[in-house]
PDB file of N, CA and C in Angstrom:
ATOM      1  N   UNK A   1    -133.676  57.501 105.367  1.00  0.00           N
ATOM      2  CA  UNK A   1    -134.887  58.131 104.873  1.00  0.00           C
ATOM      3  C   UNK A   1    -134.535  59.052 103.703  1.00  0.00           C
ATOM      4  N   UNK A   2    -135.122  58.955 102.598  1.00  0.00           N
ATOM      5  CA  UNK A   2    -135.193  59.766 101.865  1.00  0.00           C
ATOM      6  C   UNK A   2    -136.080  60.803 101.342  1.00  0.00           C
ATOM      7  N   UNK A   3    -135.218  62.264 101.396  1.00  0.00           N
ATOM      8  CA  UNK A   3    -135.903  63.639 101.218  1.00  0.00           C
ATOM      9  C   UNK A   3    -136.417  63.866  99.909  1.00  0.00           C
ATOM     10  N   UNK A   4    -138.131  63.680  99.575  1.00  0.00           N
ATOM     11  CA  UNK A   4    -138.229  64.044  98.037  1.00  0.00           C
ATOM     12  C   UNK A   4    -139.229  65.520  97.989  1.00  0.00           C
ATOM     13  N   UNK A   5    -138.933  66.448  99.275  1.00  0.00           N
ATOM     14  CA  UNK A   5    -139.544  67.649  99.263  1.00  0.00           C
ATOM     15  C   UNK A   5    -138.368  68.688  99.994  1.00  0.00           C
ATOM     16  N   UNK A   6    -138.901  69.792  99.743  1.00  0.00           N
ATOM     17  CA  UNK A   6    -138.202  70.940 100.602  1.00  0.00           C
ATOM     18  C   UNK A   6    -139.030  72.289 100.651  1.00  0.00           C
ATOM     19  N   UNK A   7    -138.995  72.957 101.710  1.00  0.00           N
ATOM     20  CA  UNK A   7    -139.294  74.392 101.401  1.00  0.00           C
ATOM     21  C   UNK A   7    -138.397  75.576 101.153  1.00  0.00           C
ATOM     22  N   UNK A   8    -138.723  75.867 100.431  1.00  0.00           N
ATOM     23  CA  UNK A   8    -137.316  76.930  99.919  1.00  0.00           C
ATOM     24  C   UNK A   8    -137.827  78.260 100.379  1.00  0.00           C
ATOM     25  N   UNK A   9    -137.189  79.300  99.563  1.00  0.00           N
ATOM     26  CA  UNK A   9    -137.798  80.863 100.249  1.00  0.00           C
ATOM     27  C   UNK A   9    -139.351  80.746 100.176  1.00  0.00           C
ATOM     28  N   UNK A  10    -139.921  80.765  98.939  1.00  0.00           N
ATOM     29  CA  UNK A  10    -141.442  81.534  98.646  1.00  0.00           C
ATOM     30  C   UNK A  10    -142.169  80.367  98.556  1.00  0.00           C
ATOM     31  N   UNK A  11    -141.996  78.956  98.494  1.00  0.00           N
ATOM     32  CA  UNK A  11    -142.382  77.745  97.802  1.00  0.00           C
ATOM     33  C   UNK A  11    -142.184  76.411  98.219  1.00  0.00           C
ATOM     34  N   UNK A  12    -142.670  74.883  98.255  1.00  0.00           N
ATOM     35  CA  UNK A  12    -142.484  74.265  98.554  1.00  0.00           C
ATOM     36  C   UNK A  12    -142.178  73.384  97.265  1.00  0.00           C
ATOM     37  N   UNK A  13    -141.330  72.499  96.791  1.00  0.00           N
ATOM     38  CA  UNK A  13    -140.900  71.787  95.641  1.00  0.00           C
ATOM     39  C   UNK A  13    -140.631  70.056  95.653  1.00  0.00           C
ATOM     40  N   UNK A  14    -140.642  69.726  94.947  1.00  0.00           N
ATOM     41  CA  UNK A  14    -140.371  68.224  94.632  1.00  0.00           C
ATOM     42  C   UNK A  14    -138.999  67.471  93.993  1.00  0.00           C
ATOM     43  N   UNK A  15    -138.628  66.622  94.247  1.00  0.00           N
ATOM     44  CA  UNK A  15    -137.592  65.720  93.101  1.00  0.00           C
ATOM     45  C   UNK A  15    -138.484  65.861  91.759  1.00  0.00           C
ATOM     46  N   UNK A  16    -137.656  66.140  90.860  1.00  0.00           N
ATOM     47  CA  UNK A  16    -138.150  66.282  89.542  1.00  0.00           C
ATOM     48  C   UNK A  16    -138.974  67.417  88.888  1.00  0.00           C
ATOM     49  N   UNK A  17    -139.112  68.322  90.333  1.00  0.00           N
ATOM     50  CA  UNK A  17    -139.612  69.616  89.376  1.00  0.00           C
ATOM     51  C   UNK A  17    -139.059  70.115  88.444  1.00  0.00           C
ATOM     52  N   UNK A  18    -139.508  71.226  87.679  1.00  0.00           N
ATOM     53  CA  UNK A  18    -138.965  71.706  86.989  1.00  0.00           C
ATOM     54  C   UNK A  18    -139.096  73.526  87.222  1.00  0.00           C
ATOM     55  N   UNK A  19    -138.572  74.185  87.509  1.00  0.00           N
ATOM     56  CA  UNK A  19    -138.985  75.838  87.605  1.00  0.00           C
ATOM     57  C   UNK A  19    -137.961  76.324  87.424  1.00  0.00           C
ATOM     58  N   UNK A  20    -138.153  77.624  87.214  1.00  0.00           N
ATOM     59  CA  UNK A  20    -136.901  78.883  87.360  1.00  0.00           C
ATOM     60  C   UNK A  20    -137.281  79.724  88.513  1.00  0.00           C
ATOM     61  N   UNK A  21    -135.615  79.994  88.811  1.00  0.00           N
ATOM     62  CA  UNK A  21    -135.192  80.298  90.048  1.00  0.00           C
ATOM     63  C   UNK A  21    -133.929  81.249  90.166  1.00  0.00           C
ATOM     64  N   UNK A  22    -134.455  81.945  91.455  1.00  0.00           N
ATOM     65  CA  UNK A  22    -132.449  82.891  91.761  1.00  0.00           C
ATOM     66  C   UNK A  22    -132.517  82.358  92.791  1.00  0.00           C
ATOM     67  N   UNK A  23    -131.365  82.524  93.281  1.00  0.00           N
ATOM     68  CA  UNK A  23    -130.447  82.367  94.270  1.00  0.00           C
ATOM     69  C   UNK A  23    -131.052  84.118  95.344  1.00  0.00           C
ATOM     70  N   UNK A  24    -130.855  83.659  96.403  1.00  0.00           N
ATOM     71  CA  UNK A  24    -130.757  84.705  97.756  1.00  0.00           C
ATOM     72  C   UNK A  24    -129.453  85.052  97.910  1.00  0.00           C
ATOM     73  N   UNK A  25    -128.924  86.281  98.121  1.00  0.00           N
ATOM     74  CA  UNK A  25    -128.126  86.410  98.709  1.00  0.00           C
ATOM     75  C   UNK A  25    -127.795  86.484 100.214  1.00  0.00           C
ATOM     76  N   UNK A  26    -127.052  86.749 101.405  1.00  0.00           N
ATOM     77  CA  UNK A  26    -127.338  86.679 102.852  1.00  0.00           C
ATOM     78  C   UNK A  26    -128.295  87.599 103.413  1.00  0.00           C
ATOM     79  N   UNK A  27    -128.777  89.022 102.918  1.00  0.00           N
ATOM     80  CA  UNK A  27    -129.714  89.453 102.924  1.00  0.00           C
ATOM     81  C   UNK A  27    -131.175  89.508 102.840  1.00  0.00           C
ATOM     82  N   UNK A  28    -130.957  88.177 102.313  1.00  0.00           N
ATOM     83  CA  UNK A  28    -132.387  87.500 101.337  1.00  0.00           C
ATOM     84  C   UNK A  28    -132.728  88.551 100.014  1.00  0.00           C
ATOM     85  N   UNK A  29    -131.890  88.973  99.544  1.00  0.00           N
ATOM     86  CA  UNK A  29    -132.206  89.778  98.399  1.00  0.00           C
ATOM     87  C   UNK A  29    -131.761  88.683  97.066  1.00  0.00           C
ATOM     88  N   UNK A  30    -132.362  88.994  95.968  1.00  0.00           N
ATOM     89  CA  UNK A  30    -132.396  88.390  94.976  1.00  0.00           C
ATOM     90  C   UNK A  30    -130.943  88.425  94.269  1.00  0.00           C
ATOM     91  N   UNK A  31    -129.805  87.409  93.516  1.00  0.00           N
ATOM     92  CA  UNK A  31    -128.777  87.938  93.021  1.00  0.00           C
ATOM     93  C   UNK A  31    -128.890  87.013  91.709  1.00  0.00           C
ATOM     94  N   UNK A  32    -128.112  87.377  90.894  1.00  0.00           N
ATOM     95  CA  UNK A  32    -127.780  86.792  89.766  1.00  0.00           C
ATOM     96  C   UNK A  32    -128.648  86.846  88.921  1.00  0.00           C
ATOM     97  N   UNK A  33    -128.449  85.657  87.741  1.00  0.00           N
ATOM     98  CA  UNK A  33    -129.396  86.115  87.014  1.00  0.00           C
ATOM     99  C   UNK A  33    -130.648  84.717  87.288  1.00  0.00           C
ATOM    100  N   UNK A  34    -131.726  84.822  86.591  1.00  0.00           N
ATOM    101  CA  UNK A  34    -132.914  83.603  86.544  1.00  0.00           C
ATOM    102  C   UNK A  34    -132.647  82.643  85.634  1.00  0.00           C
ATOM    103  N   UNK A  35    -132.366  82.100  86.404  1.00  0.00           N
ATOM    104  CA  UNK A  35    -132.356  79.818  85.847  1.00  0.00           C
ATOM    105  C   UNK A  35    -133.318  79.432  85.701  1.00  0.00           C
ATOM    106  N   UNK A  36    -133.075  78.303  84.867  1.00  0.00           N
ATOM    107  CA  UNK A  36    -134.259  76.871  85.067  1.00  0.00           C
ATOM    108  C   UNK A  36    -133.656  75.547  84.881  1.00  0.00           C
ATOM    109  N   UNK A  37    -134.467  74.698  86.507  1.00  0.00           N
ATOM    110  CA  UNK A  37    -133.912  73.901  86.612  1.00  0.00           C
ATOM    111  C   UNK A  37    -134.571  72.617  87.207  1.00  0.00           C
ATOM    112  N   UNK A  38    -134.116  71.346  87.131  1.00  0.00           N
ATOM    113  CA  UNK A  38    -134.600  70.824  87.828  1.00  0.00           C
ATOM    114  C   UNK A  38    -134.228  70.092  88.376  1.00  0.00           C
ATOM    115  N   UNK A  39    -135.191  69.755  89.628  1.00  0.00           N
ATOM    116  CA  UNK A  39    -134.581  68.927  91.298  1.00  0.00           C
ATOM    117  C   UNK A  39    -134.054  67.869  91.152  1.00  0.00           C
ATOM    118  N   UNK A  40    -132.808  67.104  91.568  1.00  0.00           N
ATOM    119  CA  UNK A  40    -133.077  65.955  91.070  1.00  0.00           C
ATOM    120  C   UNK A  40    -132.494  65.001  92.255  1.00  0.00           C
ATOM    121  N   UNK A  41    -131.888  66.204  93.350  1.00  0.00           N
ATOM    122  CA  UNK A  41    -132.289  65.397  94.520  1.00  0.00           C
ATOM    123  C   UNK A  41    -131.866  66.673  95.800  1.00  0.00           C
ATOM    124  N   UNK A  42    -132.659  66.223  97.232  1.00  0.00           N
ATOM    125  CA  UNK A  42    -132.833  66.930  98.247  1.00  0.00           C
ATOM    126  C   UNK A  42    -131.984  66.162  99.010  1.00  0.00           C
ATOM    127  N   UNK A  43    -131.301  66.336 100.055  1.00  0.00           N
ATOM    128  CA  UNK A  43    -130.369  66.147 101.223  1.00  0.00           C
ATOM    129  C   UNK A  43    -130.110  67.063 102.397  1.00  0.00           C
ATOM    130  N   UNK A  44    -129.814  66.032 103.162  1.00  0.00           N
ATOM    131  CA  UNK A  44    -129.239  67.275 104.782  1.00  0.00           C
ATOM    132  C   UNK A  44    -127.813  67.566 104.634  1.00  0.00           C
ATOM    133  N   UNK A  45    -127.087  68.473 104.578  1.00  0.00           N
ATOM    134  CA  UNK A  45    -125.968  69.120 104.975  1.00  0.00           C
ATOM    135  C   UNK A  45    -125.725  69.728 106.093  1.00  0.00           C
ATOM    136  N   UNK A  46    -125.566  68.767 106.922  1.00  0.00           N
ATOM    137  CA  UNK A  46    -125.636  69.473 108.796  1.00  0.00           C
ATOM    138  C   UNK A  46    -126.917  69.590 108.955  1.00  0.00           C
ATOM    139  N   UNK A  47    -127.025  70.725 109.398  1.00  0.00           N
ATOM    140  CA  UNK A  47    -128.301  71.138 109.487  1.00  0.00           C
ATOM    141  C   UNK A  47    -129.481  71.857 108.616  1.00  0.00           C
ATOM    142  N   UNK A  48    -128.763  72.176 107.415  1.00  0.00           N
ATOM    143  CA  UNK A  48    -129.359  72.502 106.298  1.00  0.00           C
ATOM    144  C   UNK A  48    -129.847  71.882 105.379  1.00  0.00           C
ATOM    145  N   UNK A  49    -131.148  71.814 104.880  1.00  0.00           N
ATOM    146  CA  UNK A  49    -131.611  70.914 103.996  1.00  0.00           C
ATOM    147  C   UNK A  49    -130.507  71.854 102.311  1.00  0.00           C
ATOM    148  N   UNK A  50    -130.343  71.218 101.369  1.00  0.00           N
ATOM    149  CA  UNK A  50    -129.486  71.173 100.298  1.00  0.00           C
ATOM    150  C   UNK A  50    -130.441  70.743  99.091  1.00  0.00           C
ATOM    151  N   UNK A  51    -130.286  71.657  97.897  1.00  0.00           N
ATOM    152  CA  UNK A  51    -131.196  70.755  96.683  1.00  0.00           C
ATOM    153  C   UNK A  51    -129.755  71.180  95.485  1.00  0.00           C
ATOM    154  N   UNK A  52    -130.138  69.788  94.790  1.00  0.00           N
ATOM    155  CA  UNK A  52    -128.971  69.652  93.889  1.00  0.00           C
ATOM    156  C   UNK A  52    -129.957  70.188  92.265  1.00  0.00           C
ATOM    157  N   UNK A  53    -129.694  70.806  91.547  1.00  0.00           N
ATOM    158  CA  UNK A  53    -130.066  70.936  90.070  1.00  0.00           C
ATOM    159  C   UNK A  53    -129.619  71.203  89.387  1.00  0.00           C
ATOM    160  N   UNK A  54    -130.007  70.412  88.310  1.00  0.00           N
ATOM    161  CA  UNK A  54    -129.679  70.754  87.161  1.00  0.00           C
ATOM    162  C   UNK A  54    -130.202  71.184  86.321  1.00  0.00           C
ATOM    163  N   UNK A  55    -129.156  72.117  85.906  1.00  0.00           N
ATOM    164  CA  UNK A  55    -129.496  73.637  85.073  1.00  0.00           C
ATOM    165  C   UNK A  55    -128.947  73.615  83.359  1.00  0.00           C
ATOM    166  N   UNK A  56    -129.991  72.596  82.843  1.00  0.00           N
ATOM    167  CA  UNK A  56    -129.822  72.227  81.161  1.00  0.00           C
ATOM    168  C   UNK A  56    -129.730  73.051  80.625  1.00  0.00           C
ATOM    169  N   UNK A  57    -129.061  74.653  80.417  1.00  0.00           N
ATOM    170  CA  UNK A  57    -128.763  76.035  80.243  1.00  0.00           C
ATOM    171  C   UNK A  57    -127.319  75.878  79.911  1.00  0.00           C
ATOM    172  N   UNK A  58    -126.843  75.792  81.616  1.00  0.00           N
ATOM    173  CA  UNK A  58    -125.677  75.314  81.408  1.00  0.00           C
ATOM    174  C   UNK A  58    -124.574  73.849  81.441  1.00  0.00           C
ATOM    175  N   UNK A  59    -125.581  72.958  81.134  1.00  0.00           N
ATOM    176  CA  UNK A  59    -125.025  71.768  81.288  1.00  0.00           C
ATOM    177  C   UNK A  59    -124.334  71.262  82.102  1.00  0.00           C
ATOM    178  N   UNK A  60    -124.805  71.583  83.564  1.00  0.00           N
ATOM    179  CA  UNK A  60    -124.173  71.427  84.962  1.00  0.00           C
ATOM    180  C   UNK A  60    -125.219  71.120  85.697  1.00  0.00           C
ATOM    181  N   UNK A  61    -125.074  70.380  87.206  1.00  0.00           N
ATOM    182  CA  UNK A  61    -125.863  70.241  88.322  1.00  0.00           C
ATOM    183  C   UNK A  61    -124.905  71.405  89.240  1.00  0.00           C
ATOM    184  N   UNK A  62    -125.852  72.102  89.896  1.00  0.00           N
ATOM    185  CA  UNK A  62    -125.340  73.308  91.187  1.00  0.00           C
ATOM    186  C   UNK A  62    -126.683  72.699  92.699  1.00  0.00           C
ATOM    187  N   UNK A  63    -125.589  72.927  93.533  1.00  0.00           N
ATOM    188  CA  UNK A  63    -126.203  72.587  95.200  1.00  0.00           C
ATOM    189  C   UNK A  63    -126.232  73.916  95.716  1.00  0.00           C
ATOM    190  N   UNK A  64    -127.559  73.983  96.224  1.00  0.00           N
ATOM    191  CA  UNK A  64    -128.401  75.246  97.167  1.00  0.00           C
ATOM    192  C   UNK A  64    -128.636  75.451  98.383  1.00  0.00           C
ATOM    193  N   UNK A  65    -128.812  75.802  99.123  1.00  0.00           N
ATOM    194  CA  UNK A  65    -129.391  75.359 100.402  1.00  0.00           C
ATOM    195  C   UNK A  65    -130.967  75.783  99.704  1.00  0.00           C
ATOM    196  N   UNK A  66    -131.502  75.308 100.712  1.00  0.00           N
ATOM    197  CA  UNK A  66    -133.320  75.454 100.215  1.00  0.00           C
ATOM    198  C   UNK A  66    -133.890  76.625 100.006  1.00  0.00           C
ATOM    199  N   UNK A  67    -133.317  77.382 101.691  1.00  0.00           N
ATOM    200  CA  UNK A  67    -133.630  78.436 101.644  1.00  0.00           C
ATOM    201  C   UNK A  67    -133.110  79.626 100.996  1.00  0.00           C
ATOM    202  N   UNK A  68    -131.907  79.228 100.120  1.00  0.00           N
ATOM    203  CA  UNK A  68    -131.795  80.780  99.569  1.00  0.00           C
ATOM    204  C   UNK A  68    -132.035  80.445  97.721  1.00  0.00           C
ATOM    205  N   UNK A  69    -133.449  79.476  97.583  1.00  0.00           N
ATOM    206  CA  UNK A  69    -134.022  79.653  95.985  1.00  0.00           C
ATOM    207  C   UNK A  69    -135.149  79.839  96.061  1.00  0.00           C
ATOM    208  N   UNK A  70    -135.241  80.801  95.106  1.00  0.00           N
ATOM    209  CA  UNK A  70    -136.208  81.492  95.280  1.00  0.00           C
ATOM    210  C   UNK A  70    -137.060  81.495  93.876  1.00  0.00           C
ATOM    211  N   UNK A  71    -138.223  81.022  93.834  1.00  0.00           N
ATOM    212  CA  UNK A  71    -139.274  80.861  92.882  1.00  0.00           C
ATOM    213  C   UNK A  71    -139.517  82.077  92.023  1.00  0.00           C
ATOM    214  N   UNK A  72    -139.568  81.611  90.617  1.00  0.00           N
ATOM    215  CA  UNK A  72    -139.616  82.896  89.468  1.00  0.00           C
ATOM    216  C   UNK A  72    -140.343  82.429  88.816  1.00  0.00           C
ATOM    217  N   UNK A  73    -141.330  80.734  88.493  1.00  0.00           N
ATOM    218  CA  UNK A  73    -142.262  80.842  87.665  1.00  0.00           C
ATOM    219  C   UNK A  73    -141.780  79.100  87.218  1.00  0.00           C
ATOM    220  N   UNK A  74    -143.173  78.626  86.564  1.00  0.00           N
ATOM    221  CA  UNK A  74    -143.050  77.369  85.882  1.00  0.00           C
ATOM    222  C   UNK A  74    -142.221  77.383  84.723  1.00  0.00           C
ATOM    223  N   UNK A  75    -141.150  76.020  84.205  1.00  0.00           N
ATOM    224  CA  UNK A  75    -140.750  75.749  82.924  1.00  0.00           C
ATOM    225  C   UNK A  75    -141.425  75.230  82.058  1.00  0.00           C
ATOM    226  N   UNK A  76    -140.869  75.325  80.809  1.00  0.00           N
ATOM    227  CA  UNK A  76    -141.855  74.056  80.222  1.00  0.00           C
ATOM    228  C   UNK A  76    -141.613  73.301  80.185  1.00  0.00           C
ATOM    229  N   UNK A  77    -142.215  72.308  79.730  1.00  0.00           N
ATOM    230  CA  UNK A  77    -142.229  70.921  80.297  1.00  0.00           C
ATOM    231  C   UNK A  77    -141.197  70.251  79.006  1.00  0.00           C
ATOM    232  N   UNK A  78    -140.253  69.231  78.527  1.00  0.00           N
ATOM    233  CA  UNK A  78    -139.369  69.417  77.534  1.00  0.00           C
ATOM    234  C   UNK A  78    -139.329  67.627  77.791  1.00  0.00           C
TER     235      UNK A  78
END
């Protein structure tokens, strides 16, 4: 079966969105700085759902768990 949703901290998202986002730290507090990125695929890691993106900023894909990204607003569309 394949995962093309997830719920993350504040939000629910798709394969192929596009938004900016931080990272949670174990606290659930906000860290780093605000990305934009997009989904380009969802998976289970044990028991954790996982979203992979890529972040055309820095010309890399980075893996999340769901729950620690956290919604900062729409991209544009490119």
């Amino acid at each position: 079966m394949k995962i093309t949703s997830f719920q993350a901290a504040n939000f629910t998202s798709y394969v192929g969105e596009r938004f900016r986002f931080q990272t949670l730290d174990d606290n659930g507090e906000p860290m780093g700085p605000v990305l934009a990125g997009e989904v380009k695929r969802v998976f289970r890691q044990g028991r954790q759902i996982s979203v992979e993106l890529y972040i055309p900023d820095k010309h890399c894909t980075h893996i999340h768990e769901a729950k620690r990204i956290y919604y900062k607003g729409r991209t544009a569309n490119k």
